[in-house]
N, C-alpha and C. Protein backbone atom coordinates (compact mmCIF):
# COMPACT_ATOMS: atom_id res chain seq x y z
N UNK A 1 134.56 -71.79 -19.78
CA UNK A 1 135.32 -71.08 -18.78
C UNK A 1 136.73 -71.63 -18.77
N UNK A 2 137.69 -70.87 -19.10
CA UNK A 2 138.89 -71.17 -18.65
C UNK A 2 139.75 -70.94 -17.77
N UNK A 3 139.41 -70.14 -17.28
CA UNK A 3 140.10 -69.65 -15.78
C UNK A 3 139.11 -70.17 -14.07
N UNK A 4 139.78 -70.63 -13.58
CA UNK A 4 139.08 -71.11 -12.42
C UNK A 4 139.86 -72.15 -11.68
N UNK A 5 139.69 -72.75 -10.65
CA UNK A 5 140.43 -73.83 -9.91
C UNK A 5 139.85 -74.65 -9.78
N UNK A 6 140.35 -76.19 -9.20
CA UNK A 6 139.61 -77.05 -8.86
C UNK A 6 139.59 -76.97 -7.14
N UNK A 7 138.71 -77.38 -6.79
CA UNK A 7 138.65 -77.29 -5.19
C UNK A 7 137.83 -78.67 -4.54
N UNK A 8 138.54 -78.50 -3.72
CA UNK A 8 137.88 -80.21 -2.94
C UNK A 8 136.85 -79.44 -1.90
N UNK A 9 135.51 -79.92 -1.75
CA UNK A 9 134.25 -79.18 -1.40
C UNK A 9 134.43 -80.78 -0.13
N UNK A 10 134.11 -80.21 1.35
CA UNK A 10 133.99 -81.38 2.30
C UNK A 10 132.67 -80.75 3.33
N UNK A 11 132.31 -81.83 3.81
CA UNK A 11 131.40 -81.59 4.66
C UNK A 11 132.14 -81.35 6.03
N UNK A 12 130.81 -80.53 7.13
CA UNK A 12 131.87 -80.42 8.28
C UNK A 12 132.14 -81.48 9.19
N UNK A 13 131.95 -82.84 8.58
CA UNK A 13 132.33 -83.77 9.67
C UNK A 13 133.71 -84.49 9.14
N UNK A 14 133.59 -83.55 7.97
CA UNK A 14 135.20 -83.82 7.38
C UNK A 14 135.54 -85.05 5.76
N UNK A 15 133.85 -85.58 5.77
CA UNK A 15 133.86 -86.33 4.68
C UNK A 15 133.84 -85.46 3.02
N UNK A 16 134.73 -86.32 2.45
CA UNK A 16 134.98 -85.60 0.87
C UNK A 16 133.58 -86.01 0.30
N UNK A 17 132.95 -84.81 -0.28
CA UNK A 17 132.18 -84.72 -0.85
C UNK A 17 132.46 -84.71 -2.81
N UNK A 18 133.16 -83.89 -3.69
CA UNK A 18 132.95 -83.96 -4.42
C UNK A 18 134.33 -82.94 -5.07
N UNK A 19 134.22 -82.79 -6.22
CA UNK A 19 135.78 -81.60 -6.61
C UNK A 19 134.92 -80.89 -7.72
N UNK A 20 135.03 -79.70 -7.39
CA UNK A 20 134.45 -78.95 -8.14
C UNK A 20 135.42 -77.86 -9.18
N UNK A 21 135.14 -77.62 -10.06
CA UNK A 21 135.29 -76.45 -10.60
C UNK A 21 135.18 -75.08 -10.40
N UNK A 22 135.70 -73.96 -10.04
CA UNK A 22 135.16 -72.66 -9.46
C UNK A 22 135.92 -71.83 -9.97
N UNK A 23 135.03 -71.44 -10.74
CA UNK A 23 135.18 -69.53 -12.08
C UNK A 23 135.01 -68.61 -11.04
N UNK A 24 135.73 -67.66 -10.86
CA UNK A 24 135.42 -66.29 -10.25
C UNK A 24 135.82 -66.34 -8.72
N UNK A 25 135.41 -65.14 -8.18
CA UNK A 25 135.55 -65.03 -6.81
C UNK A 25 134.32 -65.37 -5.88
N UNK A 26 134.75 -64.86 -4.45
CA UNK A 26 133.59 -65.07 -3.46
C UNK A 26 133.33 -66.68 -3.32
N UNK A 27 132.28 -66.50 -2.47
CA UNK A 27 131.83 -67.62 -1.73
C UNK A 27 131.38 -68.61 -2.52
N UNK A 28 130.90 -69.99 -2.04
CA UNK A 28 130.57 -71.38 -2.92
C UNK A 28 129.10 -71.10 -2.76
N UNK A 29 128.45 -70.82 -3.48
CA UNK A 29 126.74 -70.69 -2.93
C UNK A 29 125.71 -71.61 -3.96
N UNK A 30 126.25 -72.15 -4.92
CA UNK A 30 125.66 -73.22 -5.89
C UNK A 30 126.63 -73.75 -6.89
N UNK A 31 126.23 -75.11 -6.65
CA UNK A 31 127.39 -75.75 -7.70
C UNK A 31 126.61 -76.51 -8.97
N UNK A 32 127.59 -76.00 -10.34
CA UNK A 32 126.64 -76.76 -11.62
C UNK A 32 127.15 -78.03 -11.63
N UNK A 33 125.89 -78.78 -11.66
CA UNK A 33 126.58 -79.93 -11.84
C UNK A 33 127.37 -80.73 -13.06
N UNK A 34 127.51 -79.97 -14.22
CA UNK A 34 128.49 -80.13 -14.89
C UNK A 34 129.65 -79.49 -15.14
N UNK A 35 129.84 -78.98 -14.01
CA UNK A 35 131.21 -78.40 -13.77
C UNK A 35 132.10 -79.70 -12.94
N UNK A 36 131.72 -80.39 -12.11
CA UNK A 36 131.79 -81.48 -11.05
C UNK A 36 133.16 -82.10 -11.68
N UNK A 37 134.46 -82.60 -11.23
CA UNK A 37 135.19 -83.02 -11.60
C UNK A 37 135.33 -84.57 -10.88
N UNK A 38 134.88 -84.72 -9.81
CA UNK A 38 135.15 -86.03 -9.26
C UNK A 38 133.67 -85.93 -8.04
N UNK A 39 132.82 -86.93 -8.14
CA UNK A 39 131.62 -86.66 -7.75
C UNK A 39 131.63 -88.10 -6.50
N UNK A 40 131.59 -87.77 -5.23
CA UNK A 40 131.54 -89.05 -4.39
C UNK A 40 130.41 -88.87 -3.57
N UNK A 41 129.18 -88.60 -3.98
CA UNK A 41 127.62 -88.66 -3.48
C UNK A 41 126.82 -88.60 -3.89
N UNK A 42 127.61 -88.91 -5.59
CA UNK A 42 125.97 -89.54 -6.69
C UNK A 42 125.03 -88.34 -7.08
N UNK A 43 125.84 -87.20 -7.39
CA UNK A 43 125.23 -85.66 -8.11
C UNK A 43 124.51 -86.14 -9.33
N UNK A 44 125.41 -86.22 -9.78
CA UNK A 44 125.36 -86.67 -11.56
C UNK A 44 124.23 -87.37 -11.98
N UNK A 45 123.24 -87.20 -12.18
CA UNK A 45 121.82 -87.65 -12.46
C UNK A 45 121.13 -88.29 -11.02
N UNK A 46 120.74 -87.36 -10.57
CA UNK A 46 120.30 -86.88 -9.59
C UNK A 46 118.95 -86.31 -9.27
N UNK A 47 117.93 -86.72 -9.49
CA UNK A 47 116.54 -85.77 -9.94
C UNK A 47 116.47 -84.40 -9.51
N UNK A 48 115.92 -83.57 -10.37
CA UNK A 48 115.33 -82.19 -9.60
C UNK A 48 115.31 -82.26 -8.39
N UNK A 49 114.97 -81.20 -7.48
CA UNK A 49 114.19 -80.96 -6.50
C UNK A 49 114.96 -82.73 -5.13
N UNK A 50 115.41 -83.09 -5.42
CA UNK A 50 116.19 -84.13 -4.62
C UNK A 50 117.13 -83.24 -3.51
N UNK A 51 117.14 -84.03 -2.14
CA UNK A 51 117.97 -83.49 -1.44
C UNK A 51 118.75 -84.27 -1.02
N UNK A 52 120.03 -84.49 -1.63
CA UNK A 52 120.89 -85.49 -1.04
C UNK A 52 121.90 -84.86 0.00
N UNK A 53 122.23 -86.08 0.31
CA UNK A 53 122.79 -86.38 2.17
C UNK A 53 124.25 -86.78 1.83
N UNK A 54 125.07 -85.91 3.05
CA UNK A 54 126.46 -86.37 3.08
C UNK A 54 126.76 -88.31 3.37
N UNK A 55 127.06 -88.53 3.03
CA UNK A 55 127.79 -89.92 3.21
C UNK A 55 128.40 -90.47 4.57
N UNK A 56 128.86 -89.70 4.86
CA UNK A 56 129.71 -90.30 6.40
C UNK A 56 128.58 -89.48 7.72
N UNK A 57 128.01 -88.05 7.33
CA UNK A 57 127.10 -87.98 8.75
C UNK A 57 125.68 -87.75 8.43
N UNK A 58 125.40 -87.95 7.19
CA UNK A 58 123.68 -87.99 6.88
C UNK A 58 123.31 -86.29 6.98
N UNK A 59 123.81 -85.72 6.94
CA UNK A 59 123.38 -84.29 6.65
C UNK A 59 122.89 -83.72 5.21
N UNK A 60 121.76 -82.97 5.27
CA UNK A 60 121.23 -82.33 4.04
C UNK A 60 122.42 -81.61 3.02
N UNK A 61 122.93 -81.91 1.99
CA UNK A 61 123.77 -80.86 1.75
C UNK A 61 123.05 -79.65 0.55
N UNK A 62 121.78 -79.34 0.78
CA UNK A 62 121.10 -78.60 -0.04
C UNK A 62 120.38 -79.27 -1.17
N UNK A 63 120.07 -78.41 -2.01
CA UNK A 63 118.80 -79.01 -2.89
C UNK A 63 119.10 -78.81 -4.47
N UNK A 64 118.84 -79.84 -5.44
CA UNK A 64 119.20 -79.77 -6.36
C UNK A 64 118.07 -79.11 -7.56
N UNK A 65 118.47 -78.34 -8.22
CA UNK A 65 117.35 -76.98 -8.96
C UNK A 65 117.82 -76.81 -10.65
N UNK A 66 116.93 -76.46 -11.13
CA UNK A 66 117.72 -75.85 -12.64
C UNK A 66 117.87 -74.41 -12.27
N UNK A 67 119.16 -73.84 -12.76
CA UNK A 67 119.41 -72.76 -12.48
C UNK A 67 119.91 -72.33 -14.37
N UNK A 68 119.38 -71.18 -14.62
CA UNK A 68 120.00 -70.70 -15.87
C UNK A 68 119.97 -71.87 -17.02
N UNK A 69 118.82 -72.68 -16.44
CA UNK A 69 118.32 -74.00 -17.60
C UNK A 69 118.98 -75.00 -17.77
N UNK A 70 120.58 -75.19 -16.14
CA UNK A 70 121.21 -76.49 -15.97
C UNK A 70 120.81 -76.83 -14.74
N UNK A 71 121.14 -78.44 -13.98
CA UNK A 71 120.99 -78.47 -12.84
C UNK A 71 122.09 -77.96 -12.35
N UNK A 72 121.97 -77.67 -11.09
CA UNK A 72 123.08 -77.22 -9.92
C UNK A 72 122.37 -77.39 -8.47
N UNK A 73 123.45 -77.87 -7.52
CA UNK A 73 123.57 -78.32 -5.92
C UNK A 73 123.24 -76.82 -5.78
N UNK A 74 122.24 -76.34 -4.47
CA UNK A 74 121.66 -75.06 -3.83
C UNK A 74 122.42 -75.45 -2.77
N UNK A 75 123.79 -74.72 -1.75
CA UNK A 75 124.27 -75.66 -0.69
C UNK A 75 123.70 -75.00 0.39
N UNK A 76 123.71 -75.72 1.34
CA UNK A 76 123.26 -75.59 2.77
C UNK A 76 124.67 -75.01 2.88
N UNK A 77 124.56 -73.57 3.91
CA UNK A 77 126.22 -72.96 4.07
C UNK A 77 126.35 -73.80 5.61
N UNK A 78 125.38 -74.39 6.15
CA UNK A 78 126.14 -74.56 7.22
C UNK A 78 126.89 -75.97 7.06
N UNK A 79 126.19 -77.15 6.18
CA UNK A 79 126.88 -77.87 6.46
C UNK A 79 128.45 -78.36 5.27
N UNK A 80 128.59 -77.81 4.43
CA UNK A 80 129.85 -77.71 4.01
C UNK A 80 130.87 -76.45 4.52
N UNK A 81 132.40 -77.35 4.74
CA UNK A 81 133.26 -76.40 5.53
C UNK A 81 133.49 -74.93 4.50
N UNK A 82 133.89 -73.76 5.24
CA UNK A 82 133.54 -72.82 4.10
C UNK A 82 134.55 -72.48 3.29
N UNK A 83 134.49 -72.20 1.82
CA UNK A 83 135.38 -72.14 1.02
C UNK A 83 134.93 -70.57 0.67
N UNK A 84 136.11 -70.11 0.52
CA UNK A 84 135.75 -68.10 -0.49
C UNK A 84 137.43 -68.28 -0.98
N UNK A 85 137.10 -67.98 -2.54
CA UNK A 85 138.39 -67.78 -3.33
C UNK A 85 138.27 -66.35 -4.22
């Protein structure tokens, strides 16, 4: 993919979560995890089916899945602030 932005993805208590990569339009609704440009909650080998927690308020931030035969973050929409590009 060559067209896309980088975007800083935060939780809503305001802690930086991670910088992602984002191809296309619309809403953030799963992130691959090798798209990830700067990772500050330990994505990056990460087991399946794991649900990791924001850092500063312990919130679920969704569930990690193979999607299309890579892993990718499933996000909880409520607890990251909302991004649509």
């Amino acid at each position: 993919m060559k067209t896309g932005k980088i975007i800083d993805i935060e939780c809503r208590c305001g802690t930086m979560l991670f910088r992602y990569f984002k191809a296309g339009k619309g809403r953030l609704i799963k992130c691959m995890i090798n798209r990830l440009t700067e990772d500050f909650v330990g994505l990056k080998g990460a087991a399946t089916f794991s649900r990791p927690l924001c850092p500063g308020c312990g919130r679920e931030l969704g569930i990690i899945m193979m999607i299309h035969g890579q892993p990718a973050l499933k996000l909880n929409q409520g607890t990251i602030k909302s991004i649509r590009i």
